[in-house]
C-alpha atoms as a PDB file:
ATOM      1  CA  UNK A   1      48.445 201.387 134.280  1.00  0.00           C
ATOM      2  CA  UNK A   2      45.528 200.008 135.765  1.00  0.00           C
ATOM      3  CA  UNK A   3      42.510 198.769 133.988  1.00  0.00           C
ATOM      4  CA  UNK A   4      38.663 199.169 135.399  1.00  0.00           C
ATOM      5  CA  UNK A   5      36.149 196.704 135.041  1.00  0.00           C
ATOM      6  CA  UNK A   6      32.331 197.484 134.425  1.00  0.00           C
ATOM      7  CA  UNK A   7      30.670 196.092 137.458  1.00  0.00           C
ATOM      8  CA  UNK A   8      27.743 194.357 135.967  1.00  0.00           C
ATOM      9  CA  UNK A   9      24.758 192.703 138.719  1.00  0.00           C
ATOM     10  CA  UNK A  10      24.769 189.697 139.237  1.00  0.00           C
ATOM     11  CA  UNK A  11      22.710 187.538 136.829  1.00  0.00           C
ATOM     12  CA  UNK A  12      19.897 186.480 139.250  1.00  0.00           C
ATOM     13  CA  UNK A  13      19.352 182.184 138.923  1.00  0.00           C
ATOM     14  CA  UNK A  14      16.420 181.202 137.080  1.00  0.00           C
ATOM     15  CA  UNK A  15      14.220 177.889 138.047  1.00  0.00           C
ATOM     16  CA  UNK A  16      13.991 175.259 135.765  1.00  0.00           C
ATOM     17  CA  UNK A  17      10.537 176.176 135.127  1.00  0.00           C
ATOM     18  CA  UNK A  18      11.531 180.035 134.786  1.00  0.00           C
ATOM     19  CA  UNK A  19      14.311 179.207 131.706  1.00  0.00           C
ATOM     20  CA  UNK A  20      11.454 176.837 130.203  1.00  0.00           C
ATOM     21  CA  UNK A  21       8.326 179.842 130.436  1.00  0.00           C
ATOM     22  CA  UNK A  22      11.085 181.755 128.925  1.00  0.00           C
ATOM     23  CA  UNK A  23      12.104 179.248 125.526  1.00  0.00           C
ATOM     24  CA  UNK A  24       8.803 179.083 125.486  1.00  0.00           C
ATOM     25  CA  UNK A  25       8.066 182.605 125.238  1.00  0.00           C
ATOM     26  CA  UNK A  26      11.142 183.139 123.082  1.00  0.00           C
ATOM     27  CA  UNK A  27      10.007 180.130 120.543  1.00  0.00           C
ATOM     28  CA  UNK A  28       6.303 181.746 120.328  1.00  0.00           C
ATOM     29  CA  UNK A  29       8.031 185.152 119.244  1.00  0.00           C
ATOM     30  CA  UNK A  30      10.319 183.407 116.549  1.00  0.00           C
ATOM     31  CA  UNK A  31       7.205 181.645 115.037  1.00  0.00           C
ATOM     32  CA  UNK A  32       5.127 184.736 114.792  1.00  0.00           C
ATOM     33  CA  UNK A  33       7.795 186.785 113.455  1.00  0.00           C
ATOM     34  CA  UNK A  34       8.526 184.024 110.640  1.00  0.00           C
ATOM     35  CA  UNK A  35       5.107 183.838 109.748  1.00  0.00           C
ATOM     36  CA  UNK A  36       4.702 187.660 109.577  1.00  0.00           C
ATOM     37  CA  UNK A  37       7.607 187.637 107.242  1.00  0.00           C
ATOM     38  CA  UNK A  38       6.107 184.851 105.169  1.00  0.00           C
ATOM     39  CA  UNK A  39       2.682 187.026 104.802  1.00  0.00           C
ATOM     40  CA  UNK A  40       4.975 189.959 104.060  1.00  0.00           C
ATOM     41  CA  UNK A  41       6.659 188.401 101.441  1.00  0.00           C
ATOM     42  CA  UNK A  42       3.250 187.337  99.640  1.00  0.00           C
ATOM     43  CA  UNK A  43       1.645 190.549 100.068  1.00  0.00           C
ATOM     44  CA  UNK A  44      -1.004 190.008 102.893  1.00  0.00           C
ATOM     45  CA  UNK A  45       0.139 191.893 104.781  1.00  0.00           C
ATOM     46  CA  UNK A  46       1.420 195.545 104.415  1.00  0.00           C
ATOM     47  CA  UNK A  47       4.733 196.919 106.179  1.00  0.00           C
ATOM     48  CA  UNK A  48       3.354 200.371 106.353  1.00  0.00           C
ATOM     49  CA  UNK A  49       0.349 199.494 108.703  1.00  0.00           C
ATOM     50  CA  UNK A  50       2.564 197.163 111.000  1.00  0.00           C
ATOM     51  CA  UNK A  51       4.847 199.956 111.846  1.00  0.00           C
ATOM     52  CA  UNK A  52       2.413 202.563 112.529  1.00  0.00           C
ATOM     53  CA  UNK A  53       0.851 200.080 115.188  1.00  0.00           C
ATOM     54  CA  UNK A  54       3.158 197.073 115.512  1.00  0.00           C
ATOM     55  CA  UNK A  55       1.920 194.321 117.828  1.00  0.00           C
ATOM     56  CA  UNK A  56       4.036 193.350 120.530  1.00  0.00           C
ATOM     57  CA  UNK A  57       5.524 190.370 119.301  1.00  0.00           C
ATOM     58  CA  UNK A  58       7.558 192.862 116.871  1.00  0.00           C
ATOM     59  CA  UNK A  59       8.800 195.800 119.827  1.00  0.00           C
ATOM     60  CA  UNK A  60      12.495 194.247 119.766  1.00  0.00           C
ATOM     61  CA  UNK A  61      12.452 193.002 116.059  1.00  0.00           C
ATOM     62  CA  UNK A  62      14.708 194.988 114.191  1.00  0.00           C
ATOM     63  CA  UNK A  63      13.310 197.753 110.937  1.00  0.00           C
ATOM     64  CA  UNK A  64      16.036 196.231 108.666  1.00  0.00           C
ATOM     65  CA  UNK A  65      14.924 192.696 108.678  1.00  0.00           C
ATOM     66  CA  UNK A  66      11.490 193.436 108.703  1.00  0.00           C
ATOM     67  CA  UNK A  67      11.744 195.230 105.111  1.00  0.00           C
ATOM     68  CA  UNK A  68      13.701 192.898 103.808  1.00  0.00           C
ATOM     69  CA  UNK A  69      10.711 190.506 103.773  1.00  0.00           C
ATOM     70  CA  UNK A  70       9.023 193.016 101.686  1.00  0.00           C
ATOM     71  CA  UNK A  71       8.845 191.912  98.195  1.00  0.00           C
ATOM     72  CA  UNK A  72      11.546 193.870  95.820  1.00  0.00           C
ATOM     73  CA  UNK A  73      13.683 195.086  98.870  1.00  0.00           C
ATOM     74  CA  UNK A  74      17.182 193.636  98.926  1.00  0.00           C
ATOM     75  CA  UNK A  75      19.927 194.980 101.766  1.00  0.00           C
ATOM     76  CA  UNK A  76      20.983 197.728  98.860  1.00  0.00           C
ATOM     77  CA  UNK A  77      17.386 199.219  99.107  1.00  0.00           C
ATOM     78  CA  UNK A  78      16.625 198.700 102.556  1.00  0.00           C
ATOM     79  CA  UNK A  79      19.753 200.699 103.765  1.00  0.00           C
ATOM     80  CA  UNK A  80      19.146 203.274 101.263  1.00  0.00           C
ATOM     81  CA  UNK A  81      15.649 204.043 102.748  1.00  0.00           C
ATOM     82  CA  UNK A  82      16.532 203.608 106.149  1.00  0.00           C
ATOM     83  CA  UNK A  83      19.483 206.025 105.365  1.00  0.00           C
ATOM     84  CA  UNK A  84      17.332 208.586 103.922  1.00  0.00           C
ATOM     85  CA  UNK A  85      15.142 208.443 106.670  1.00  0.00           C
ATOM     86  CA  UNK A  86      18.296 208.780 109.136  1.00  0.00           C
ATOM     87  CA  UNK A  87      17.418 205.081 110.797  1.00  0.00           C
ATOM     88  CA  UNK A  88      19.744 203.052 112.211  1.00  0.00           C
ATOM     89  CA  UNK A  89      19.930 199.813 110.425  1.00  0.00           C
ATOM     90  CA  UNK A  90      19.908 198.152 113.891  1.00  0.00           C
ATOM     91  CA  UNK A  91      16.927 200.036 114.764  1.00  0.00           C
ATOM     92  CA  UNK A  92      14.022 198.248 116.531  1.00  0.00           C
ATOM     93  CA  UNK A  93      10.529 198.393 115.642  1.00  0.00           C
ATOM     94  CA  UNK A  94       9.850 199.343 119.290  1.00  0.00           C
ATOM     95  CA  UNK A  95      12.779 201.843 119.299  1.00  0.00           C
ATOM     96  CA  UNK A  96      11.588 204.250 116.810  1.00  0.00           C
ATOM     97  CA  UNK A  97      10.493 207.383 117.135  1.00  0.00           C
ATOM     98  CA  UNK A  98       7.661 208.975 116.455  1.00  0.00           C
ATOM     99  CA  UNK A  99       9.879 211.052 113.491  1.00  0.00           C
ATOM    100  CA  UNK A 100      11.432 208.539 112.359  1.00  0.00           C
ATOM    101  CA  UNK A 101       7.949 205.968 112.060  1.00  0.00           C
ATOM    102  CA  UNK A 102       6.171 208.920 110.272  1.00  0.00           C
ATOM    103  CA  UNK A 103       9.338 209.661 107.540  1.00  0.00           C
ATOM    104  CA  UNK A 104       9.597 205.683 107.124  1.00  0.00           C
ATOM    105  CA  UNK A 105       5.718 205.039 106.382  1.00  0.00           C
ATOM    106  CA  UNK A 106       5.696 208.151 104.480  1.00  0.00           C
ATOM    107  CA  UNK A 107       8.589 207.055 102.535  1.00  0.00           C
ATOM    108  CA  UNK A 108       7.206 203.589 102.105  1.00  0.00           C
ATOM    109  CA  UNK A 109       3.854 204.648 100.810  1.00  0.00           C
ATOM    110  CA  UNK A 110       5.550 207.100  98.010  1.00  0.00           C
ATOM    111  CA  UNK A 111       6.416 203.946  96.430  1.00  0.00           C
END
């Protein structure tokens, strides 16, 4: 019995200045996304209009956590909508598609 291995590439070495640009990056995302939930959370800002045209910052955030910043959605709720919409809950914002954005708002806005 022999057992196969995925050949993966080679992860190419970074500079130090590369893996820095990078945290950087990585940090900027983290503090816009946790500010986004916080306006979320006290109604500034509205989910629906995010994820019809999400800024970039949100691309590889996922739908799940997103909604649960929304005020009166708990996990129970949030996979219940994302379920009737047929959405993964590990769905990115970014990964969506165009049938399953349009069900989601539509579904969000009902309410």
């Amino acid at each position: 019995m022999t057992t196969s291995t995925a050949s993966t590439a080679p992860v190419p070495e970074r500079s130090h200045d590369q893996r820095m640009r990078a945290l950087e990056a990585a940090n900027e995302i983290r503090t816009r996304r946790a500010q986004l939930k916080k306006d979320l959370k006290a109604g500034k800002v509205q989910i629906d209009r995010l994820l019809l045209d999400p800024p970039e910052y949100l691309s590889s955030a996922k739908v799940f956590d997103l909604m649960l910043a929304v005020p009166k959605y708990g996990r129970v709720k949030v996979n219940r909508v994302l379920n009737h919409c047929r959405i993964s809950p590990s769905k990115t914002i970014g990964g969506l598609s165009v049938r399953q954005r349009s069900e989601l708002v539509a579904h969000l806005r009902r309410k």
